[in-house]
C-alpha atoms as a PDB file:
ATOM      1  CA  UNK A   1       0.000   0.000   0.000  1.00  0.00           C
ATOM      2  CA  UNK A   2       1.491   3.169  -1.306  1.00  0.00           C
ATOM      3  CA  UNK A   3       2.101   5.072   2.578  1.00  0.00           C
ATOM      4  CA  UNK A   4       2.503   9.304   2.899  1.00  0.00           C
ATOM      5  CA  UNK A   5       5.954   9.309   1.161  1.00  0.00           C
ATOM      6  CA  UNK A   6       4.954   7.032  -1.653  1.00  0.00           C
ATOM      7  CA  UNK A   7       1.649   9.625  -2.139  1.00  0.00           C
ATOM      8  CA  UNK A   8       3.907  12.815  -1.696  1.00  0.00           C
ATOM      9  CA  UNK A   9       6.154  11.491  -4.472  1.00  0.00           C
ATOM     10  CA  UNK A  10       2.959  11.230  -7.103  1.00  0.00           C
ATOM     11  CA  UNK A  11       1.565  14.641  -5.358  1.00  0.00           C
ATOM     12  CA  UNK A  12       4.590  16.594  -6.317  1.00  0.00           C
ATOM     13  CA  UNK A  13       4.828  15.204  -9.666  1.00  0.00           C
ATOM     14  CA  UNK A  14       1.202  15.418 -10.731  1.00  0.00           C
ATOM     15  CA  UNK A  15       0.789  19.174  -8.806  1.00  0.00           C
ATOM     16  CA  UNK A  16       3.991  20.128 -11.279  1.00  0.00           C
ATOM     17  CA  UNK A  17       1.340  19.174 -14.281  1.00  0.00           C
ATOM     18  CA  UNK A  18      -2.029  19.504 -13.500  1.00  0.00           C
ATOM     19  CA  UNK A  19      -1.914  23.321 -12.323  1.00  0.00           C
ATOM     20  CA  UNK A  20      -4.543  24.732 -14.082  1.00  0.00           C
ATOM     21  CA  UNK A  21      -5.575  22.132 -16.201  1.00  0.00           C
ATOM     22  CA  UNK A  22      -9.288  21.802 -17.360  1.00  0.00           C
ATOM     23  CA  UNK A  23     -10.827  17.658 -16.887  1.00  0.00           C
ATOM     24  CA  UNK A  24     -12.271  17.655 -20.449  1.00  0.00           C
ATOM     25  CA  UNK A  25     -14.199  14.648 -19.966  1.00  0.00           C
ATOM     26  CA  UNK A  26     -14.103  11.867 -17.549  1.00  0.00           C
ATOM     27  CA  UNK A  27     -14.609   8.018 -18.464  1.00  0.00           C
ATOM     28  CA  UNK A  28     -15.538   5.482 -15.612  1.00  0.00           C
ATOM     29  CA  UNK A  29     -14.749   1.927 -16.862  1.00  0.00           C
ATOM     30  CA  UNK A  30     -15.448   0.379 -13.110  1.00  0.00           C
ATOM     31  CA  UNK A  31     -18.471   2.368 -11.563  1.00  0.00           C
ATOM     32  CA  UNK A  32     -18.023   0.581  -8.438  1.00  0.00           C
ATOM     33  CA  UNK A  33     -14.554   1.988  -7.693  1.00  0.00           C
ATOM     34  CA  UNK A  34     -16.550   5.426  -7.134  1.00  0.00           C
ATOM     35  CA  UNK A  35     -17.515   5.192  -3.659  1.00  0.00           C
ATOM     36  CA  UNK A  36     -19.474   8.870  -3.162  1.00  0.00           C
ATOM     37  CA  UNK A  37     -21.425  10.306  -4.946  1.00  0.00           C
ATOM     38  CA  UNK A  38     -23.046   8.076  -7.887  1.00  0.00           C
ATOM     39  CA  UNK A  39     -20.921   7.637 -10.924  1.00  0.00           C
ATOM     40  CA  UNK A  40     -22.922   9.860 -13.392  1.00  0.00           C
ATOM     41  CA  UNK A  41     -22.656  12.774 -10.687  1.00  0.00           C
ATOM     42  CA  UNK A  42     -19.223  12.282  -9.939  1.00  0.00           C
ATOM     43  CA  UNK A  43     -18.794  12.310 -13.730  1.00  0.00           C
ATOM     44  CA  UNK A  44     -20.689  15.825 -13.696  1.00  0.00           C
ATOM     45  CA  UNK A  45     -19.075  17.117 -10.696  1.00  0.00           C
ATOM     46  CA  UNK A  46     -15.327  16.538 -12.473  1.00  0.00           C
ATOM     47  CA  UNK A  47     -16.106  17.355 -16.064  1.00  0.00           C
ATOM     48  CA  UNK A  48     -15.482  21.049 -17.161  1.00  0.00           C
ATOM     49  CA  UNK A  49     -13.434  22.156 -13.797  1.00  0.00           C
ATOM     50  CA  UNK A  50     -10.330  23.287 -13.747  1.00  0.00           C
ATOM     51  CA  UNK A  51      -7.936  21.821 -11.392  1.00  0.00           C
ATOM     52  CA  UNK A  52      -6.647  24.687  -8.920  1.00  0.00           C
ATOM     53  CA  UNK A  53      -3.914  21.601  -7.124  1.00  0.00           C
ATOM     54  CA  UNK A  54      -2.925  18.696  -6.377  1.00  0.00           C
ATOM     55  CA  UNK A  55      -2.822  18.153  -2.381  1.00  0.00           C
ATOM     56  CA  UNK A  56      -2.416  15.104  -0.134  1.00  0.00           C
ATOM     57  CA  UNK A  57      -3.696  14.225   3.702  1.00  0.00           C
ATOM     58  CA  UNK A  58      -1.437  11.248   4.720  1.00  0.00           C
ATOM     59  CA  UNK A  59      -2.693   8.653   2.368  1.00  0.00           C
ATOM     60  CA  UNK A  60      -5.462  10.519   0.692  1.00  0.00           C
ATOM     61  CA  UNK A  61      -4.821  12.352  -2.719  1.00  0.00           C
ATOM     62  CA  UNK A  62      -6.423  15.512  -3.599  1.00  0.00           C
ATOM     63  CA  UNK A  63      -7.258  17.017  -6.599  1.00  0.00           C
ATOM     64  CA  UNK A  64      -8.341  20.977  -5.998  1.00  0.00           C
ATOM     65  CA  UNK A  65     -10.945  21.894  -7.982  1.00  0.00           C
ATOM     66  CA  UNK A  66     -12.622  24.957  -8.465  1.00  0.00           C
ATOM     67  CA  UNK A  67     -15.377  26.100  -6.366  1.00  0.00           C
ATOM     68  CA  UNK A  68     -13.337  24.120  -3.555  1.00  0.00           C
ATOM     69  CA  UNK A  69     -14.731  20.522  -4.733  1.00  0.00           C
ATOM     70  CA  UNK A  70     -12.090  17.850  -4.374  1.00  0.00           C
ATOM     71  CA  UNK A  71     -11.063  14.347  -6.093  1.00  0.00           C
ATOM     72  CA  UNK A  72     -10.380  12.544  -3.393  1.00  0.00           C
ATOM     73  CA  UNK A  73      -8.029   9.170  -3.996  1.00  0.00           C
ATOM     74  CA  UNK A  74      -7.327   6.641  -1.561  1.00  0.00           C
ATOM     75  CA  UNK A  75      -4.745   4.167  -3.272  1.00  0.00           C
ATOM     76  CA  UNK A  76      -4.747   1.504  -0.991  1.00  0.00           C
ATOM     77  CA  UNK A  77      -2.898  -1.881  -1.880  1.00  0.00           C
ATOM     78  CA  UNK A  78      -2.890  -1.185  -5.915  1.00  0.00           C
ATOM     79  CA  UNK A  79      -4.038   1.867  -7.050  1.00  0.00           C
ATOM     80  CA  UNK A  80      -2.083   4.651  -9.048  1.00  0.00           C
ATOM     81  CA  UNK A  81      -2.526   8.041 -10.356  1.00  0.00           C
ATOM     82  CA  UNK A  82      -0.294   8.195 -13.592  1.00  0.00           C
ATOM     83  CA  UNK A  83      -0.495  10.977 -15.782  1.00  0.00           C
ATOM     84  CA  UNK A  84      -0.177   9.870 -19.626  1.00  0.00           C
ATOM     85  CA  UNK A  85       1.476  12.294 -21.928  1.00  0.00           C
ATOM     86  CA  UNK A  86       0.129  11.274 -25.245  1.00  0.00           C
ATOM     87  CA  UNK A  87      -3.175  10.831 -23.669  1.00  0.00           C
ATOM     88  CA  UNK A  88      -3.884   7.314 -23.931  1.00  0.00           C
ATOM     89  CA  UNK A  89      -3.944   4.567 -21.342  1.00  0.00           C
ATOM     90  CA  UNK A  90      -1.250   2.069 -21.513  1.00  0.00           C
ATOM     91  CA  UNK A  91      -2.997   0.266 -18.527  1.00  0.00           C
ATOM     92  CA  UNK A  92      -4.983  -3.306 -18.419  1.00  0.00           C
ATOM     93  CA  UNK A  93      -6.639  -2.150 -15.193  1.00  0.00           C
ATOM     94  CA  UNK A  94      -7.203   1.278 -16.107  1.00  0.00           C
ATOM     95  CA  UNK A  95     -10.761   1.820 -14.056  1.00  0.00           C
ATOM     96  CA  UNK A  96     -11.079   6.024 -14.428  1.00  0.00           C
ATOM     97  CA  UNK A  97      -9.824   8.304 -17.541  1.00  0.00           C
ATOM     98  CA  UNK A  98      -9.555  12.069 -17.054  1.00  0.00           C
ATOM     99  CA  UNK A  99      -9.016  13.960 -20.130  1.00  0.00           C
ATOM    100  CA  UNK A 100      -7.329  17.184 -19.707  1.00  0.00           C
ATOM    101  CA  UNK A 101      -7.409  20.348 -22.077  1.00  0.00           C
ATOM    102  CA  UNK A 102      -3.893  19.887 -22.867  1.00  0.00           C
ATOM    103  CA  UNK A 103      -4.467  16.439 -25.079  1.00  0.00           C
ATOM    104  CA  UNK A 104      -2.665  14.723 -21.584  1.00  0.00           C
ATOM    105  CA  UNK A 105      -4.724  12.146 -19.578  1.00  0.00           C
ATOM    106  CA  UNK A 106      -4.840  11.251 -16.060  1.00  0.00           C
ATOM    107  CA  UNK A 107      -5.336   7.643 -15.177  1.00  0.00           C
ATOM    108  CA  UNK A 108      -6.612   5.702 -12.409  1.00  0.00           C
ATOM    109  CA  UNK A 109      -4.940   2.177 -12.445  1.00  0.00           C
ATOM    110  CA  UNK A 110      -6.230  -0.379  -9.760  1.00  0.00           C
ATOM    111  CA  UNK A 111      -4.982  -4.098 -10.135  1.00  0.00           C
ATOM    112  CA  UNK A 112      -7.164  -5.575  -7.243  1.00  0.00           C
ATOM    113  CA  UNK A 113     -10.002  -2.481  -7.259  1.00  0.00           C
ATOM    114  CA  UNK A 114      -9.267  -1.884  -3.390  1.00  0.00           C
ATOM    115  CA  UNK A 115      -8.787   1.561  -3.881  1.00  0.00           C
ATOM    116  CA  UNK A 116     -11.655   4.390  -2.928  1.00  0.00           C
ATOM    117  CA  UNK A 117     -12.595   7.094  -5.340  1.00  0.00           C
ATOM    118  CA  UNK A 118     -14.895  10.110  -4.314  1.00  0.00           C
ATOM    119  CA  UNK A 119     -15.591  13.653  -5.323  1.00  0.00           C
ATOM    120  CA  UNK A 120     -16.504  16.099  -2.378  1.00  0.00           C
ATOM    121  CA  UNK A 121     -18.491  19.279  -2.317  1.00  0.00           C
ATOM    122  CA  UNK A 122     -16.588  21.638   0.248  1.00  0.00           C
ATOM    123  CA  UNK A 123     -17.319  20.597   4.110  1.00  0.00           C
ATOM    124  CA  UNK A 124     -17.832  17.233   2.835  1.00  0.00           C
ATOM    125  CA  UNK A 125     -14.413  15.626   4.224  1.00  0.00           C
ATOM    126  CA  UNK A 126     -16.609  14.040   6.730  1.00  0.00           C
ATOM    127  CA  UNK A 127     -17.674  11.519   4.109  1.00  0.00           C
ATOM    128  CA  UNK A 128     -14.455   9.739   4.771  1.00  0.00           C
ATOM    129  CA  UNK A 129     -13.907   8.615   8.238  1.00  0.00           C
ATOM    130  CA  UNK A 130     -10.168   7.736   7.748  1.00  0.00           C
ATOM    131  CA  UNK A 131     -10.025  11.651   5.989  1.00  0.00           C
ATOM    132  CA  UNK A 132     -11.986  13.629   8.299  1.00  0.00           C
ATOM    133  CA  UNK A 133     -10.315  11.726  12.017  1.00  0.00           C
ATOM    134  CA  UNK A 134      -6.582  11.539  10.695  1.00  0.00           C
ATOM    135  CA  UNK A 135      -3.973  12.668  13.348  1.00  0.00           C
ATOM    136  CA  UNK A 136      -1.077  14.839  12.977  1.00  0.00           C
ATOM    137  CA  UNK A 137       1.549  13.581   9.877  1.00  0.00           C
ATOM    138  CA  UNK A 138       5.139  13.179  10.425  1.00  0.00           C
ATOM    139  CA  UNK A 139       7.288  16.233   9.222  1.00  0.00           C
ATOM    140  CA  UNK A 140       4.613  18.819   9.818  1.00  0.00           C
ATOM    141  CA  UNK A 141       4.866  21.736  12.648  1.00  0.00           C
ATOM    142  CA  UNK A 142       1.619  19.162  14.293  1.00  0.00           C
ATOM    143  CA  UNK A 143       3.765  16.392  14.709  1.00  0.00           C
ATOM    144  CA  UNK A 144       5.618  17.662  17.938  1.00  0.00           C
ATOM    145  CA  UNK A 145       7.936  15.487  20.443  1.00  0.00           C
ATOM    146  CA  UNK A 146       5.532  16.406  23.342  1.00  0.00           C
ATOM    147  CA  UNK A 147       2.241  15.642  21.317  1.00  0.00           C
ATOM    148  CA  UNK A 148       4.111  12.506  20.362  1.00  0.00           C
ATOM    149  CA  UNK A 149       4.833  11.509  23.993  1.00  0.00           C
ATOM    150  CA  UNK A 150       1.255  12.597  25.397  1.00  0.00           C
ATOM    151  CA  UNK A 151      -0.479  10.392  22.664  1.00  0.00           C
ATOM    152  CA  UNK A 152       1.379   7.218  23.942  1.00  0.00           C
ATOM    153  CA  UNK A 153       0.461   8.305  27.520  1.00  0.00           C
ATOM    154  CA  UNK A 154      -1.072   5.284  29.058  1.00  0.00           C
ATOM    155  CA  UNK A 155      -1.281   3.324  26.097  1.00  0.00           C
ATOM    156  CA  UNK A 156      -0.995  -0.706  26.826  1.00  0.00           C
ATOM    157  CA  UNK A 157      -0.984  -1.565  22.946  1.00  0.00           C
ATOM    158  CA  UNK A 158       1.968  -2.627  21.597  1.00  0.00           C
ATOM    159  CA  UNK A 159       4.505   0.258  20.151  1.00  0.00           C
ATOM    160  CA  UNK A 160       4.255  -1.198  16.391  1.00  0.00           C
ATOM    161  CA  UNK A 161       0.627  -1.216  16.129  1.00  0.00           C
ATOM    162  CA  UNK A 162       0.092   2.157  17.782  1.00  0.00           C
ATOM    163  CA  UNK A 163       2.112   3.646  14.559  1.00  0.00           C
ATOM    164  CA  UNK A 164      -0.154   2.455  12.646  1.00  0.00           C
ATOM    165  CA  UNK A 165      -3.197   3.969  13.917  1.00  0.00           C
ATOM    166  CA  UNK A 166      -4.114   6.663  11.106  1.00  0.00           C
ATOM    167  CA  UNK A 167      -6.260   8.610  14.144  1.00  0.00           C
ATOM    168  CA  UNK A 168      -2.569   9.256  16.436  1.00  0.00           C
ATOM    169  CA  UNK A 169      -0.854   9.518  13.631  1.00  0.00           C
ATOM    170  CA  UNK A 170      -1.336   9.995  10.171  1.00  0.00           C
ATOM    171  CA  UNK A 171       0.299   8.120   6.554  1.00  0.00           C
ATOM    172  CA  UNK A 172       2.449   5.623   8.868  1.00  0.00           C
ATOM    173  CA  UNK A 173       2.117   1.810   7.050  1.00  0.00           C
ATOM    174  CA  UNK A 174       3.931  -1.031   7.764  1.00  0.00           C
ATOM    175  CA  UNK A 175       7.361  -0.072   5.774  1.00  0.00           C
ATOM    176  CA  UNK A 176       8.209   3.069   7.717  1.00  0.00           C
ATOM    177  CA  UNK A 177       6.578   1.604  10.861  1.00  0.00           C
ATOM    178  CA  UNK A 178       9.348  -0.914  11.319  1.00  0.00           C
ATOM    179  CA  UNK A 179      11.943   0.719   9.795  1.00  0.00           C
ATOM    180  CA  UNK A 180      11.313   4.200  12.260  1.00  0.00           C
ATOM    181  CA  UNK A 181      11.169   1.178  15.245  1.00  0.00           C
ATOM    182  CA  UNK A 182      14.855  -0.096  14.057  1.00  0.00           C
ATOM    183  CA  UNK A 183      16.533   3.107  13.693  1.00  0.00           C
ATOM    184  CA  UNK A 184      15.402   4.472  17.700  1.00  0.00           C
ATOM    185  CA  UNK A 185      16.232   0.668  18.786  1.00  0.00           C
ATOM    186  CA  UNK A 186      12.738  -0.322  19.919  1.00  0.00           C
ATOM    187  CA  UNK A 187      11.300  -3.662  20.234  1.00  0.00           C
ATOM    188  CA  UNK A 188       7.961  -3.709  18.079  1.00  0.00           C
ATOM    189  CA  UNK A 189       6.257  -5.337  21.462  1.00  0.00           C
ATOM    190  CA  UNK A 190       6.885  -3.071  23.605  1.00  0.00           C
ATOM    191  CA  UNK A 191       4.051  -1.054  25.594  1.00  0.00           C
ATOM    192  CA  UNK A 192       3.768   1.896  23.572  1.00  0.00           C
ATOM    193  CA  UNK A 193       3.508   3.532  27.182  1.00  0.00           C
ATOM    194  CA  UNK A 194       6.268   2.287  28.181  1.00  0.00           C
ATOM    195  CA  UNK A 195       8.785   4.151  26.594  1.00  0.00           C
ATOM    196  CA  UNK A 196      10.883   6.821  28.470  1.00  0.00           C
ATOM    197  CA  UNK A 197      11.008  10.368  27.450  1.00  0.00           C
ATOM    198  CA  UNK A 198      14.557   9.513  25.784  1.00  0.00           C
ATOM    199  CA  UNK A 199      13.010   6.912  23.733  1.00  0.00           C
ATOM    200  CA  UNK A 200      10.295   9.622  22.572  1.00  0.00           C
ATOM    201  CA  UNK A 201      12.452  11.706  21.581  1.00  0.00           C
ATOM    202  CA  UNK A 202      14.284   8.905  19.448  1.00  0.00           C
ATOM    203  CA  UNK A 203      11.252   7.333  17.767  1.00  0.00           C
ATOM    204  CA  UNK A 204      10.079  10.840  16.799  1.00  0.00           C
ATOM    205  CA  UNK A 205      13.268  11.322  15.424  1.00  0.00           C
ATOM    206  CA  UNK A 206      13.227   8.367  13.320  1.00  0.00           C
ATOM    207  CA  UNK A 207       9.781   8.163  12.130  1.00  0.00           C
ATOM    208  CA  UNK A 208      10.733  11.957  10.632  1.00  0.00           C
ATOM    209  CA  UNK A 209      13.830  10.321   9.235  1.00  0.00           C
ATOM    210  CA  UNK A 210      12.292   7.669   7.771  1.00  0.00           C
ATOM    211  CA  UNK A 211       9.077   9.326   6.007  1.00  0.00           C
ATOM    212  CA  UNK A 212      12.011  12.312   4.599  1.00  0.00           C
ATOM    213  CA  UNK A 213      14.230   9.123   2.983  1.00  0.00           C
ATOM    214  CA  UNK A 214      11.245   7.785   1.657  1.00  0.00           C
ATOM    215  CA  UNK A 215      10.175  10.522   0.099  1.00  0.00           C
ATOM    216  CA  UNK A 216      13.707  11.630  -1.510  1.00  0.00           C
ATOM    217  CA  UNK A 217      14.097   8.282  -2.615  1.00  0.00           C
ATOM    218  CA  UNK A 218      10.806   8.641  -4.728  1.00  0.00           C
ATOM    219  CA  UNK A 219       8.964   6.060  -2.814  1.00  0.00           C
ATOM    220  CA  UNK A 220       9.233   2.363  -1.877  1.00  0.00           C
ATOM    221  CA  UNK A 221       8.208  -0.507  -5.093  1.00  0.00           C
ATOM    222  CA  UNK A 222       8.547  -4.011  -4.339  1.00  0.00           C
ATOM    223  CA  UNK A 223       5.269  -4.708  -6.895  1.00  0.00           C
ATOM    224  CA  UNK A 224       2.525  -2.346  -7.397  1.00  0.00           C
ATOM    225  CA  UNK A 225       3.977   0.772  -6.318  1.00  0.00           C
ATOM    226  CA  UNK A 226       4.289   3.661  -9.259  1.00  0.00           C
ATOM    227  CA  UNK A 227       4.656   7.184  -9.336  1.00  0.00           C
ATOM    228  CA  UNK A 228       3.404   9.416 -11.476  1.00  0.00           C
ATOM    229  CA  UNK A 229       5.386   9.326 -14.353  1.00  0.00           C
ATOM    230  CA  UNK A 230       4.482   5.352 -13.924  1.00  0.00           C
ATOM    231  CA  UNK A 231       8.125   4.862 -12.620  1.00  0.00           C
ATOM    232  CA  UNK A 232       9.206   2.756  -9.578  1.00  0.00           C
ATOM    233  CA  UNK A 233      10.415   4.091  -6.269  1.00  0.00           C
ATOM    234  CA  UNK A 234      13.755   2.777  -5.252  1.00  0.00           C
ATOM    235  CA  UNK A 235      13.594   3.316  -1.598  1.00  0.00           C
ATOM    236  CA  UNK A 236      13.759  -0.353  -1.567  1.00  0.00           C
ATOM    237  CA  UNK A 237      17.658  -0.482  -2.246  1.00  0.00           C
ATOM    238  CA  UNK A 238      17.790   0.785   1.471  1.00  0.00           C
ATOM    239  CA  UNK A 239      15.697  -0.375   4.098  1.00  0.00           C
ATOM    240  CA  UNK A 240      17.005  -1.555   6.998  1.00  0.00           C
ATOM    241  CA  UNK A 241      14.821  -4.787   8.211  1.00  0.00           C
ATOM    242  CA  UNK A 242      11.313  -4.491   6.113  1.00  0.00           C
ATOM    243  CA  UNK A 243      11.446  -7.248   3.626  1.00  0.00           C
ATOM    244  CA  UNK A 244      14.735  -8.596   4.654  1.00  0.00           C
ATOM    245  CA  UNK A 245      13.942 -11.616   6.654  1.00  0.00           C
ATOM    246  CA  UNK A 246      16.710 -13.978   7.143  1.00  0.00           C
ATOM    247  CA  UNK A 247      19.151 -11.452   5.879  1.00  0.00           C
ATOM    248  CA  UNK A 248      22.625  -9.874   7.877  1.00  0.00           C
ATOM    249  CA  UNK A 249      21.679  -6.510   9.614  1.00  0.00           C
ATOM    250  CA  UNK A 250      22.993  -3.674   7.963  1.00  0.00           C
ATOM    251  CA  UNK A 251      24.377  -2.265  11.874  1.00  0.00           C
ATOM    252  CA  UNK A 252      25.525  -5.553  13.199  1.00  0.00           C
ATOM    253  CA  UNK A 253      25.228  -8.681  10.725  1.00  0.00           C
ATOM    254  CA  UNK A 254      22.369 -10.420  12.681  1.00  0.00           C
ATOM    255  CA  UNK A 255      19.623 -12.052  10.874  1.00  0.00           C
ATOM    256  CA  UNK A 256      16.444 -10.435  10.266  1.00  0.00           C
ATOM    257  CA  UNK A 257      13.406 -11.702  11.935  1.00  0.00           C
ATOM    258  CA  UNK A 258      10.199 -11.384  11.058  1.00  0.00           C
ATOM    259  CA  UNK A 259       6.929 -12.060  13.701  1.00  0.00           C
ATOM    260  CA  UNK A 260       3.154 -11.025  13.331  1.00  0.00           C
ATOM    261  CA  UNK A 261       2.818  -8.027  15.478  1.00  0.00           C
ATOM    262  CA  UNK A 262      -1.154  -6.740  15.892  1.00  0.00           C
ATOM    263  CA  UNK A 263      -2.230  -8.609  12.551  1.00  0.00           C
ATOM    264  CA  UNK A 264       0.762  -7.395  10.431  1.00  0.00           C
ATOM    265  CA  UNK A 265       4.408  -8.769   9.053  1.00  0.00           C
ATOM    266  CA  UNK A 266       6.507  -7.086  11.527  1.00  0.00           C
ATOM    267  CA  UNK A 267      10.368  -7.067  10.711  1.00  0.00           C
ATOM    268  CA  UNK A 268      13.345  -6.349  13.368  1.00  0.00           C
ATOM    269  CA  UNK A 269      17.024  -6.955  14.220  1.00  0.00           C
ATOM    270  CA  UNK A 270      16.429  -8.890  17.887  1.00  0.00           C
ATOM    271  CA  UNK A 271      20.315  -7.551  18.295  1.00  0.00           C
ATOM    272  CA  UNK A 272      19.377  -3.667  17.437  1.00  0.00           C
ATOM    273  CA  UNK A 273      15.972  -4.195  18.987  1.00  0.00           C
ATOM    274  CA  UNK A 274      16.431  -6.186  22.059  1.00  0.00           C
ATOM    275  CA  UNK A 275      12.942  -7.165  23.476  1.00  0.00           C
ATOM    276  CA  UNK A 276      12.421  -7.305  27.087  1.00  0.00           C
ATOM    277  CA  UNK A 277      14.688  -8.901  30.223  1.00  0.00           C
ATOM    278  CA  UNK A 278      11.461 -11.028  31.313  1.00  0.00           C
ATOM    279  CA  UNK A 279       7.840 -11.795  29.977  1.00  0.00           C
ATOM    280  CA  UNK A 280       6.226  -9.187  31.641  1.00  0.00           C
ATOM    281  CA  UNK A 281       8.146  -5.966  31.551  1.00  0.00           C
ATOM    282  CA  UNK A 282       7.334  -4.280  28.085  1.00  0.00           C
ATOM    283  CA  UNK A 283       5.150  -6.509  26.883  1.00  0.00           C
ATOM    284  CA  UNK A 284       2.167  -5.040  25.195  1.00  0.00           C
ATOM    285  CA  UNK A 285      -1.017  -7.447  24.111  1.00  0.00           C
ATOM    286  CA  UNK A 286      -0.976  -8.316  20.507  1.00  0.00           C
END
């Protein structure tokens, strides 16, 4: 699933083109992709406007619209916005065409049709639950050390699955998750109330560090992944434990592991990430 540096990569790139570019006509090949409103008014609500930006709200892209309507595109586990410079689809699963008044076309691509597609009116974020609750993202002025440490106040679930709650804290998925956990030195297990001030301070370090590599290295592709252009990321040349199971850490040569933390693949370094002294210090419920 494309996370908040995979979507900021295709933000950028489509904002750089789409600037002031009229939809000419839109074309819905899988009606049931559009989740609000119907089809033939979503159809009427994108046709004819000019598009004022390109936007994004940790996983959510938005297309900025005149009259402050929005295209709202949640890419989930294979969708993609690619823009097509000789406007025509190159795409199998191509499920939405947008022709633009410059002869380009913007496609949605969906493999598995997971992803949600919506057009708002303005005020109508609260349409979307995941949209309209979303906490703070990493790298904004929000995303503060001490709201970071009061948010894991108290809390008995485990560290890993608390970073992926979208309501705490918004566009962390499973990649950056573990990787943030492996650079501060955290056990994925641990209480996320458990950790000390110091370790606060470290984890909100790394997530930041993490989401910023992501994002310079044009986003993480190990399938579905594509950017705007329709390229591949390469973040995956240098990740530190996700998808490396059974290979040498790249600190201290032990072998990957990977467990099922809260539902999810969770990948660590047991050396880098020690877990706790005893079975009941740290532990969090899973």
């Amino acid at each position: 699933m494309p996370e908040l540096p995979e979507t900021e990569v295709i933000r950028r790139y489509l904002d750089r083109h789409l600037r002031g570019r009229r939809i000419t006509s839109v074309e819905v090949r899988l009606p049931r992709q559009i989740k609000w409103p119907d089809p033939q008014s979503y159809c009427g609500k994108a046709s004819g406007s000019v598009i004022r930006s390109v936007g994004r709200r940790g996983k959510y892209l938005l297309i900025e619209l005149e009259h402050g309507r929005e295209l709202v595109f949640h890419l989930r586990m294979t969708g993609r916005l690619v823009l097509e410079p000789e406007g025509i689809s190159h795409d199998p699963y191509a499920r939405i065409l947008f022709s633009l008044d410059n002869g380009t076309m913007l496609v949605y691509g969906d493999t598995r049709t997971l992803g949600r597609v919506y057009a708002l009116e303005p005020g109508e974020r609260y349409r979307i639950q995941g949209l309209a609750a979303m906490g703070p993202e990493p790298l904004s002025k929000e995303f503060t050390v001490t709201y970071f440490r009061n948010a894991l106040y108290g809390r008995h679930v485990c560290i890993k699955t608390f970073l992926l709650d979208q309501k705490k804290i918004g566009g962390i998925g499973n990649i950056y998750a573990d990787e943030a956990l492996f650079l501060a030195g955290i056990y994925p297990r641990r209480q996320a109330g458990s950790l000390s001030a110091e370790e606060c301070r470290h984890l909100h370090a790394a997530i930041n560090q993490v989401i910023a590599a992501g994002i310079r290295d044009g986003g993480t592709t190990f399938r579905d992944y594509r950017n705007g252009e329709g390229r591949r990321g390469h973040h995956q040349d240098f990740l530190y434990v996700y998808h490396r199971e059974g290979e040498p850490c790249r600190r201290c040569g032990t072998p990957i592991v990977k467990e099922t933390v809260g539902g999810r693949g969770t990948h660590y370094c047991p050396h880098c990430q020690p877990g706790p002294a005893d079975n009941n210090g740290g532990r969090a419920s899973v």
